[in-house]
Protein backbone atom coordinates (compact mmCIF):
# COMPACT_ATOMS: atom_id res chain seq x y z
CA UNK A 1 22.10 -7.25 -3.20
CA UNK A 2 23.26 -9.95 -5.05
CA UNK A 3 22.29 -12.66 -3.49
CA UNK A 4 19.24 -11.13 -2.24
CA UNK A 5 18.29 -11.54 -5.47
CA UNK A 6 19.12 -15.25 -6.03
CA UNK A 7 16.97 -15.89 -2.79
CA UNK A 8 13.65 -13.53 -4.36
CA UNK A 9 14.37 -15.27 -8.15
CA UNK A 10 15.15 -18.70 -7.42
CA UNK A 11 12.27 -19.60 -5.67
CA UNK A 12 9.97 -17.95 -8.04
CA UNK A 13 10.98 -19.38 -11.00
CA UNK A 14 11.34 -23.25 -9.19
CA UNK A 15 7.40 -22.50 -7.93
CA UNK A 16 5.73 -20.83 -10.83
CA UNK A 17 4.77 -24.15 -12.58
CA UNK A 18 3.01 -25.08 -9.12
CA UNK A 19 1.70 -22.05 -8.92
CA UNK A 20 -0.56 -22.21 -11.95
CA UNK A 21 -1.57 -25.36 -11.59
CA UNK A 22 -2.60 -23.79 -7.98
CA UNK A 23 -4.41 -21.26 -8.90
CA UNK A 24 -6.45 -23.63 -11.97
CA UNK A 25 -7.62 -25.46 -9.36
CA UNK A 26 -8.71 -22.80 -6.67
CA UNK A 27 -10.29 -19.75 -6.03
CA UNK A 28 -7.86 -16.70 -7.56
CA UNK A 29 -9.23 -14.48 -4.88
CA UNK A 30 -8.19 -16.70 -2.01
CA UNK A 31 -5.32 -17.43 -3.37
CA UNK A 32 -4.28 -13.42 -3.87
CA UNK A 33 -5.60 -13.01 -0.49
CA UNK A 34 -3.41 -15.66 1.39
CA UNK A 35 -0.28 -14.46 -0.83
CA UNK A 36 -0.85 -10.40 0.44
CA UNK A 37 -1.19 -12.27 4.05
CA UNK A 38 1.55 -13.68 4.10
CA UNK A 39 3.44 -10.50 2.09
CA UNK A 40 2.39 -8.36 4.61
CA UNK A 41 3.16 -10.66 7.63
CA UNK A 42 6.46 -11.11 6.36
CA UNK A 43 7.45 -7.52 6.09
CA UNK A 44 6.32 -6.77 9.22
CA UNK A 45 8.28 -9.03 10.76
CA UNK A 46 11.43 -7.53 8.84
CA UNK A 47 10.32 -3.81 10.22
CA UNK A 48 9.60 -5.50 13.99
CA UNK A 49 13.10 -6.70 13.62
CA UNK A 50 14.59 -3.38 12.46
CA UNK A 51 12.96 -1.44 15.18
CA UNK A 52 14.50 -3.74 17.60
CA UNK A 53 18.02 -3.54 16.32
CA UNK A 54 17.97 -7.16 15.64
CA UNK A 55 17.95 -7.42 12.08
CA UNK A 56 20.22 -10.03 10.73
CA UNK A 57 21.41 -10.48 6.96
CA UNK A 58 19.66 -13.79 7.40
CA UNK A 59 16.55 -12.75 7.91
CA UNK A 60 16.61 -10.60 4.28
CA UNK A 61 17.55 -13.84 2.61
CA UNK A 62 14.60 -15.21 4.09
CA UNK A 63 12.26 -12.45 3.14
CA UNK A 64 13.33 -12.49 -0.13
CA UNK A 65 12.96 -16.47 -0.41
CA UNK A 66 9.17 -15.90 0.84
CA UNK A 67 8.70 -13.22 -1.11
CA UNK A 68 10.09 -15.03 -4.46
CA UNK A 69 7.68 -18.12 -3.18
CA UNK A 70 4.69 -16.21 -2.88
CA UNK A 71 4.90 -14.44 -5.83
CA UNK A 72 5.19 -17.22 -7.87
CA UNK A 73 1.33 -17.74 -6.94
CA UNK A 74 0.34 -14.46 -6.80
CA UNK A 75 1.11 -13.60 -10.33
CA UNK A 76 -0.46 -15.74 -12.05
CA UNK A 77 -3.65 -15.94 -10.08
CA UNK A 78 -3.67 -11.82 -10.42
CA UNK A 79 -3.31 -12.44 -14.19
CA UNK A 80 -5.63 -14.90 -14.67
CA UNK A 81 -8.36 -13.67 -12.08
CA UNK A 82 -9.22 -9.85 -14.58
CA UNK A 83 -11.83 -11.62 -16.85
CA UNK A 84 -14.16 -13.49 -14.15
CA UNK A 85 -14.40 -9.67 -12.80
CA UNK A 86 -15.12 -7.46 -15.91
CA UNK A 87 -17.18 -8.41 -19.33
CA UNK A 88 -15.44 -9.26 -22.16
CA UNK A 89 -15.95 -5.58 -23.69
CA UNK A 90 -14.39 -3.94 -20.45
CA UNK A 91 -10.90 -6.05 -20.61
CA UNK A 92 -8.96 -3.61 -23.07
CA UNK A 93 -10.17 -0.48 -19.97
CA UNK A 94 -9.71 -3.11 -17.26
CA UNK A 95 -6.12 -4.22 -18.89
CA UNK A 96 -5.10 -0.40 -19.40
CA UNK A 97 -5.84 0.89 -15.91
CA UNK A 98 -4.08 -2.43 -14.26
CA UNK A 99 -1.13 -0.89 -16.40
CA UNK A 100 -1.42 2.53 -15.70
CA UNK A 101 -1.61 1.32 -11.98
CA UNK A 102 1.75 -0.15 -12.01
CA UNK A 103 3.32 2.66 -14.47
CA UNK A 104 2.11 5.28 -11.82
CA UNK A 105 3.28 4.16 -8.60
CA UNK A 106 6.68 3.02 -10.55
CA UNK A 107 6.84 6.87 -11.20
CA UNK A 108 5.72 8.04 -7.81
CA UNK A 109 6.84 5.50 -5.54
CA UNK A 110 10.56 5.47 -5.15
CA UNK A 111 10.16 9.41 -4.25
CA UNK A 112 7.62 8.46 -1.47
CA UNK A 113 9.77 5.50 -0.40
CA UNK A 114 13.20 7.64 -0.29
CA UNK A 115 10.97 10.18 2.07
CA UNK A 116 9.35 8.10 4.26
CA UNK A 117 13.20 6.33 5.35
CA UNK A 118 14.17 9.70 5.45
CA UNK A 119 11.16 10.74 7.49
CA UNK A 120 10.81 8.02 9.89
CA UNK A 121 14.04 5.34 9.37
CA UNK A 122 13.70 2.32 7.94
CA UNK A 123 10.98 0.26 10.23
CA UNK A 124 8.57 2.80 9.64
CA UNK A 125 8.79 2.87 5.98
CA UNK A 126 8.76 -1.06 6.47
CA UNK A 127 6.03 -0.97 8.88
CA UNK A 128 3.50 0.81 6.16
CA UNK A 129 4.43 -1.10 4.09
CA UNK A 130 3.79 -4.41 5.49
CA UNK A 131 -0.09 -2.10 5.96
CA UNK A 132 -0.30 -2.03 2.17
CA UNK A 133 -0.46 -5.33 1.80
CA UNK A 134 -3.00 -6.09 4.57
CA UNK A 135 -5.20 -3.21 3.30
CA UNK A 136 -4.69 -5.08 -0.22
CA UNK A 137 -6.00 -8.07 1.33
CA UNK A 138 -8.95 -6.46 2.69
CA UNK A 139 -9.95 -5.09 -0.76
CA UNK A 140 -10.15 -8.84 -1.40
CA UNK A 141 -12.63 -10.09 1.59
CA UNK A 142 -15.45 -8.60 -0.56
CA UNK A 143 -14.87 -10.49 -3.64
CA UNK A 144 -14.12 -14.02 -1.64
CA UNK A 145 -18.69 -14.07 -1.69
CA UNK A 146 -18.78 -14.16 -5.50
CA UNK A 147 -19.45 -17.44 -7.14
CA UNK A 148 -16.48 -19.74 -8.30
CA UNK A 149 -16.77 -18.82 -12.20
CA UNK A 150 -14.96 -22.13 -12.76
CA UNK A 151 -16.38 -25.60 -11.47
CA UNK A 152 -13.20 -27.21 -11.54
CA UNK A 153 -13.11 -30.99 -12.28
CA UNK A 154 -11.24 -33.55 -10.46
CA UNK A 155 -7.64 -34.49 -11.52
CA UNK A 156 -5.56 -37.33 -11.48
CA UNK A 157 -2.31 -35.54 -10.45
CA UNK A 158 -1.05 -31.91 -10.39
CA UNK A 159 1.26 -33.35 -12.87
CA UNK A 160 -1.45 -34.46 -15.37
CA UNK A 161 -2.44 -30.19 -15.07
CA UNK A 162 1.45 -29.48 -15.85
CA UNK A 163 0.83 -31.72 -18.71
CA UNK A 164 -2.23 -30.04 -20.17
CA UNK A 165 -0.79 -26.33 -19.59
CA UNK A 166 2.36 -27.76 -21.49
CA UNK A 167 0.46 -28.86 -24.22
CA UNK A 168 -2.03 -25.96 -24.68
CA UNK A 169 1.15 -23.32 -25.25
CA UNK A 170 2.57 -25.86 -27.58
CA UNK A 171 0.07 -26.72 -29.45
CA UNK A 172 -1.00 -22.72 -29.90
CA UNK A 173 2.09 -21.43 -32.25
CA UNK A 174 1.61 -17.48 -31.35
CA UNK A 175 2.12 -18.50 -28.07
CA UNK A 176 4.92 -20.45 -28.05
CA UNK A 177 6.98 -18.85 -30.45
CA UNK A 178 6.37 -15.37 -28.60
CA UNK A 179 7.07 -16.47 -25.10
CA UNK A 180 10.51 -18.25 -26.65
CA UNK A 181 11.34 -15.41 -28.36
CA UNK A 182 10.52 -13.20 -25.72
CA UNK A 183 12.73 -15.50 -23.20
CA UNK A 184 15.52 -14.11 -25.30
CA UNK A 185 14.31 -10.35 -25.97
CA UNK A 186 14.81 -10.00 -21.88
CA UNK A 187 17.95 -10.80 -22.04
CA UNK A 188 19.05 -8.51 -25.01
CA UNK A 189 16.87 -5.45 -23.25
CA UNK A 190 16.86 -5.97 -19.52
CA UNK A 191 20.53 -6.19 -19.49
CA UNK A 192 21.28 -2.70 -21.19
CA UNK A 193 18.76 -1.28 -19.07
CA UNK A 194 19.31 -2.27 -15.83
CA UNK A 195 23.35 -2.97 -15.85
CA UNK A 196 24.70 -1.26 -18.12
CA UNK A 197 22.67 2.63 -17.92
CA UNK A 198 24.20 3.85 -15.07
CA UNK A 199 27.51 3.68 -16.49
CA UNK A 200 26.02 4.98 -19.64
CA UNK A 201 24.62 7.97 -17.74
CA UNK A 202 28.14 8.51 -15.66
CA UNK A 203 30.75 7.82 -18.10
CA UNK A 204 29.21 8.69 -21.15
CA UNK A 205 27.00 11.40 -20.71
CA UNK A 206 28.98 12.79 -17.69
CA UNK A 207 25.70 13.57 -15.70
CA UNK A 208 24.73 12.33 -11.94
CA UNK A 209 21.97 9.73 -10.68
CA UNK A 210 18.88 12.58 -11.31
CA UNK A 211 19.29 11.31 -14.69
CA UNK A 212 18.26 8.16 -14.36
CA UNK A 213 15.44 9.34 -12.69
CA UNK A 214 14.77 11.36 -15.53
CA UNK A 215 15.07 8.23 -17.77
CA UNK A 216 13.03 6.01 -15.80
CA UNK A 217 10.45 8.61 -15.56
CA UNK A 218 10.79 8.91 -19.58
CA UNK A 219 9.86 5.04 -19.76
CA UNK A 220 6.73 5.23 -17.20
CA UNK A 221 4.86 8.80 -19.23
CA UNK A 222 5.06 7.02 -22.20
CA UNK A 223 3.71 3.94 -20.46
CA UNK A 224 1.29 5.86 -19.45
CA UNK A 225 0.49 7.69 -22.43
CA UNK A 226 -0.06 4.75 -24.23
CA UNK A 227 -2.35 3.15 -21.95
CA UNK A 228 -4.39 5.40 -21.82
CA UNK A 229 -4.64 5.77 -25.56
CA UNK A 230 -5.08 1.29 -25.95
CA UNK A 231 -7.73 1.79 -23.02
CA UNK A 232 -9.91 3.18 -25.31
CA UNK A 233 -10.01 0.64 -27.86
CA UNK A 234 -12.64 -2.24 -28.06
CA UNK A 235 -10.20 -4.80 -29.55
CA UNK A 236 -7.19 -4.59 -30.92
CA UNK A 237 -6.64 -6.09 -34.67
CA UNK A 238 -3.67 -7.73 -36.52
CA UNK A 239 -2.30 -8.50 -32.91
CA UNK A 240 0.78 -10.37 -34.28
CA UNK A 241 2.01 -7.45 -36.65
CA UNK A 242 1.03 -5.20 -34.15
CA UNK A 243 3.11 -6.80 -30.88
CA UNK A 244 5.96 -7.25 -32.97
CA UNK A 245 6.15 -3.87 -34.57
CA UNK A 246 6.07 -2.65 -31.24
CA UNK A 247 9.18 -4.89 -30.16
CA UNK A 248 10.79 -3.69 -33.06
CA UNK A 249 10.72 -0.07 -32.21
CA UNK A 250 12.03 -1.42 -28.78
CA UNK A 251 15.55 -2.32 -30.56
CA UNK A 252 15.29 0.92 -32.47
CA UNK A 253 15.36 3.02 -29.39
CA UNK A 254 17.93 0.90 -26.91
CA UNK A 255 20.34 1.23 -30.09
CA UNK A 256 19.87 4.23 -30.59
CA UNK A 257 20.14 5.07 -26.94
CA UNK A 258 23.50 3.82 -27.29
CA UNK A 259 24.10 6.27 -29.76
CA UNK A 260 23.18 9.59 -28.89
CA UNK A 261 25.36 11.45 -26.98
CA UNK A 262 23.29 13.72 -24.72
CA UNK A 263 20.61 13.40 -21.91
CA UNK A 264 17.63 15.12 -23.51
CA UNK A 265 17.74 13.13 -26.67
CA UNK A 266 18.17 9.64 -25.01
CA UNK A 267 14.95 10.98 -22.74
CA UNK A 268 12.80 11.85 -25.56
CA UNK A 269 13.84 8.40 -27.30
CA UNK A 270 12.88 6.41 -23.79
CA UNK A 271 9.48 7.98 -23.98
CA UNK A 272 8.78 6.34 -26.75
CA UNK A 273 10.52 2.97 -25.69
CA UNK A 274 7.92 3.18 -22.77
CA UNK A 275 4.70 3.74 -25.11
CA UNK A 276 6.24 0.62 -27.34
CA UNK A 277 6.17 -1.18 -24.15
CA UNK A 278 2.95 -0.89 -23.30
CA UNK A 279 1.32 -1.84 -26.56
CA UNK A 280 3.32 -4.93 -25.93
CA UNK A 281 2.09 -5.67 -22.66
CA UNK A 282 -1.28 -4.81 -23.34
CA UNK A 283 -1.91 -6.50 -26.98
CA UNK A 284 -0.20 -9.83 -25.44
CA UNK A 285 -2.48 -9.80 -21.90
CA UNK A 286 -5.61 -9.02 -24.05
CA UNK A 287 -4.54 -12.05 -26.34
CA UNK A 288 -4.26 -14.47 -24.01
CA UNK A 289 -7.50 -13.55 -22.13
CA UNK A 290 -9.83 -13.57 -25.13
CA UNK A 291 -8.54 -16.49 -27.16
CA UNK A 292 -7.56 -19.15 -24.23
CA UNK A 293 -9.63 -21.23 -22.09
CA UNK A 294 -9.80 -19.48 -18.73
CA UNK A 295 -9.45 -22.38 -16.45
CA UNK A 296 -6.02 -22.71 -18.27
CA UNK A 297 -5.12 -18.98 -17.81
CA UNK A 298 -3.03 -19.31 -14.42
CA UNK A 299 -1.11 -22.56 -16.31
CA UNK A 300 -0.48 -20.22 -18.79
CA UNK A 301 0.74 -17.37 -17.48
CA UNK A 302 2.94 -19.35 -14.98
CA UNK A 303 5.16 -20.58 -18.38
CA UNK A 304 4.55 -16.84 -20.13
CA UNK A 305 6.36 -16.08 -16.46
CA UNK A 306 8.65 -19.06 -16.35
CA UNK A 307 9.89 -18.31 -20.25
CA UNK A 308 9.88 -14.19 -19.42
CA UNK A 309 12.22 -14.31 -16.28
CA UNK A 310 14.18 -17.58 -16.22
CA UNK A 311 16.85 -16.07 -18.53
CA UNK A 312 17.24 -12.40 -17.23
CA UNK A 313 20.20 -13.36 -14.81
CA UNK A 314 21.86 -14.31 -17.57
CA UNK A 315 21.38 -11.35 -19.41
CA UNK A 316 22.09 -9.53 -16.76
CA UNK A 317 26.00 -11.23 -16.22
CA UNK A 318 26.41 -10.91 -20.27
CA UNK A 319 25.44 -6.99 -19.81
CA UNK A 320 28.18 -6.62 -16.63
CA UNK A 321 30.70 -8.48 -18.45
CA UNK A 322 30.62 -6.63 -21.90
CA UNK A 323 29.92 -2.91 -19.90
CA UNK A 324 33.61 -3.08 -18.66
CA UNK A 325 35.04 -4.81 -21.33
CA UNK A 326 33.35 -2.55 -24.31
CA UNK A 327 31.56 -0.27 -22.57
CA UNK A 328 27.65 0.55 -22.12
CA UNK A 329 27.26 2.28 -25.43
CA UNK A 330 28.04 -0.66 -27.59
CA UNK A 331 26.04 -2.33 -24.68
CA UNK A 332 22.79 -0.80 -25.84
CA UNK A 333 23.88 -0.89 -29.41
CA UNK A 334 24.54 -4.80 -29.73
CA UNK A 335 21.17 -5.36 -27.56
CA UNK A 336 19.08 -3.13 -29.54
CA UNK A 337 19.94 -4.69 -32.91
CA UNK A 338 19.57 -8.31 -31.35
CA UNK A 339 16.15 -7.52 -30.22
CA UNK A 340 15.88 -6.38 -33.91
CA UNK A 341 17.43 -9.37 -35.32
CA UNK A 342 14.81 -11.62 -32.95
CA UNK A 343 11.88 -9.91 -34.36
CA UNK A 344 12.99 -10.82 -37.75
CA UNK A 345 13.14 -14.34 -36.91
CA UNK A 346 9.64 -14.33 -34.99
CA UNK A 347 8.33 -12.92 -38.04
CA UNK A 348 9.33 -15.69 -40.13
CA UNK A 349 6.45 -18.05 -38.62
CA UNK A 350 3.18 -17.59 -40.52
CA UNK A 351 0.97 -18.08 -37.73
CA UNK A 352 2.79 -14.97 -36.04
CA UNK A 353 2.52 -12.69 -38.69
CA UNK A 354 -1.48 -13.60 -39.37
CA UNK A 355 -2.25 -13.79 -36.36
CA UNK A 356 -5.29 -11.82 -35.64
C-alpha cells in the first residue's frame, strides 16, 4: 500500500505545475472530460484483468501512476472551471453543494464499496466503477457546446505561464503566506489523523475498527452541517480572521482529541473539527474565485495543490515514527498545538489578518 502510494503521489505532485498551465490554456471541460476517459479506461482495464485472474502487482503500480498523472490535470481544471458555469452570486451555493458532494459520498461510499466486493468480488465493484467515470464524462459532452469564456492569448513558452502563475501567488500576500502555512498545517493534522488514530482508537480507547467509522462519520456531518449553513451566505466577510479562526479550532480539537479518554467525547469533538473544516475549504475556494483573474485560476490552484500535498508524506513518516515511540495521544496533542502555534505565526502578517 505503500508504494502504491508513491506511484498515485509522485506523479501528481511532479505534473501539477503542467497541469495548470494546461488547463489556462484549454478548454476545462475537455480537459475534465479526457481525464474521466482515461480514469475510467484505466480501471476497467484493472477489473478486465481481475476477472481474468491475471492481475499482476505491476499493473496497480501502473494504475496508480495514471491515476496520480491524471489527476494532476483534473484538479485543477475542476477547480478552476465552477465560475465560467454559475454567476458570481451563485458561487458560495455552487461551492457548498461541490462540498457537500464530496462530504456525502465520503460518508456513504466506503459502505457501498465494502458491499458491492462482498456482493460481486472485486472486478465487479471495479467494473462499476470504471462506469462512474464514463457516465461522469458523459455529464460533460453537454457542456463541451458552450463558448470558451476565456480567449486565450498566445504564449511564448509553457514556462513563461509557470512564470506568471509564480508571480501572481507571490506577489498576492494572503495567498502565499496561507498556502505556506498550510504546506505545514498538513503535516501537523494529516499525520495524527490518518497514522496515528487507529492506534489511538485500539490502544487507547480499547474499542474495534466501527470506531473509526464512527469518527470519520463525525468529521463528514459536521462537514456537512456546515456547508449547508456557508451555502446560504452571499459572501463571506473578514475572510482572513475568519479562515484562520477556523484553523485554530482545528488544533483545539486534534489536541484535545488526544486528550480525552473515551469514544463519545472524541466523536462529539470531531464533529466540530469537520464543520471547522469546511469553513476552511469553503472561505479559501470562494477567495480565490472572486478576487483572482480566472485565466490564472488552474495556475493557481495547481501551486495551492503543489504547496497542500507535497509535504504530507512527510508528515505522515513523522506521525509513524513518534506513534510507537510516544504513542498516538501525545501524537494528536503535539500536532494540535503546532497547528495552533502556525496560526499564530500566520496571524502575524497584516495583510492576513485584514484581509477582507
Amino acid at each position: 500500500m505503500g508504494t502504491v502510494m508513491i506511484f498515485s503521489m509522485t506523479p501528481l505532485v511532479l505534473f501539477l505545475l503542467i497541469g495548470g498551465v494546461v488547463v489556462d490554456r484549454l478548454p476545462r471541460m475537455r480537459v475534465m472530460l479526457v481525464a474521466d476517459l482515461l480514469s475510467g479506461l484505466t480501471v476497467m482495464s484493472v477489473a478486465l484483468l481481475a476477472a481474468l485472474d491475471l492481475l499482476q502487482v505491476w499493473h496497480i503500480y501502473l494504475a496508480s501512476f495514471i491515476f496520480g498523472s491524471v489527476e494532476a490535470f483534473f484538479f485543477p481544471a475542476y477547480q478552476a472551471v465552477l465560475p465560467e458555469l454559475v454567476p458570481a452570486e451563485a458561487l458560495p451555493s455552487a461551492n457548498s453543494l461541490s462540498t457537500l458532494s464530496r462530504h456525502v459520498t465520503g460518508i456513504v461510499g466506503p459502505g457501498i464499496g465494502a458491499w458491492l466486493v462482498a456482493v460481486g468480488g472485486t472486478p465487479f465493484a471495479f467494473g462499476l466503477d470504471s462506469v462512474s467515470f464514463l457516465i461522469s464524462a458523459a455529464c460533460l459532452v453537454p457542456c463541451m457546446r458552450l463558448p470558451a469564456p476565456l480567449p486565450g492569448k498566445p504564449r511564448a513558452h509553457p514556462l513563461a505561464d509557470v512564470r506568471e502563475g509564480l508571480s501572481l501567488v507571490l506577489g498576492t500576500p494572503w495567498l502565499w503566506v496561507t498556502i505556506g502555512i498550510f504546506s505545514l498545517i498538513n503535516i501537523t493534522l494529516t499525520g495524527p489523523l490518518q497514522v496515528a488514530m487507529p492506534f489511538l482508537i485500539k490502544d487507547n480507547l480499547h474499542a474495534e475498527v466501527g470506531t473509526l467509522g464512527l469518527f470519520t462519520s463525525s468529521m463528514a456531518v459536521g462537514s456537512v452541517i456546515s456547508a449547508l449553513w456557508l451555502g446560504r451566505l452571499r459572501r463571506f466577510r473578514r475572510r482572513g480572521i475568519s479562515l484562520y479562526a477556523a484553523t485554530l479550532l482545528l488544533g483545539a480539537t486534534v489536541a484535545l482529541t488526544g486528550v480525552l479518554g473515551s469514544v463519545v467525547p472524541i466523536a462529539a469533538i470531531l464533529l466540530v473539527f469537520g464543520m471547522a473544516d469546511s469553513v476552511i475549504g469553503l472561505v479559501w475556494v470562494q477567495s480565490v474565485q472572486d478576487i483572482l483573474p480566472r485565466d490564472k485560476l488552474g495556475r493557481v490552484w495547481s501551486l495551492d495543490a503543489l504547496g497542500s500535498w507535497a509535504f504530507i508524506p512527510l508528515g505522515y513518516a513523522l506521525a509513524g515514527v513518534m506513534t510507537d515511540r510516544l504513542g498516538a495521544p501525545l501524537v494528536f496533542l503535539v500536532g494540535g498545538l503546532a497547528t495552533i502555534a502556525l496560526v499564530g505565526v500566520a496571524l502575524l502578517h497584516p495583510k492576513v489578518r485584514g484581509f477582507d
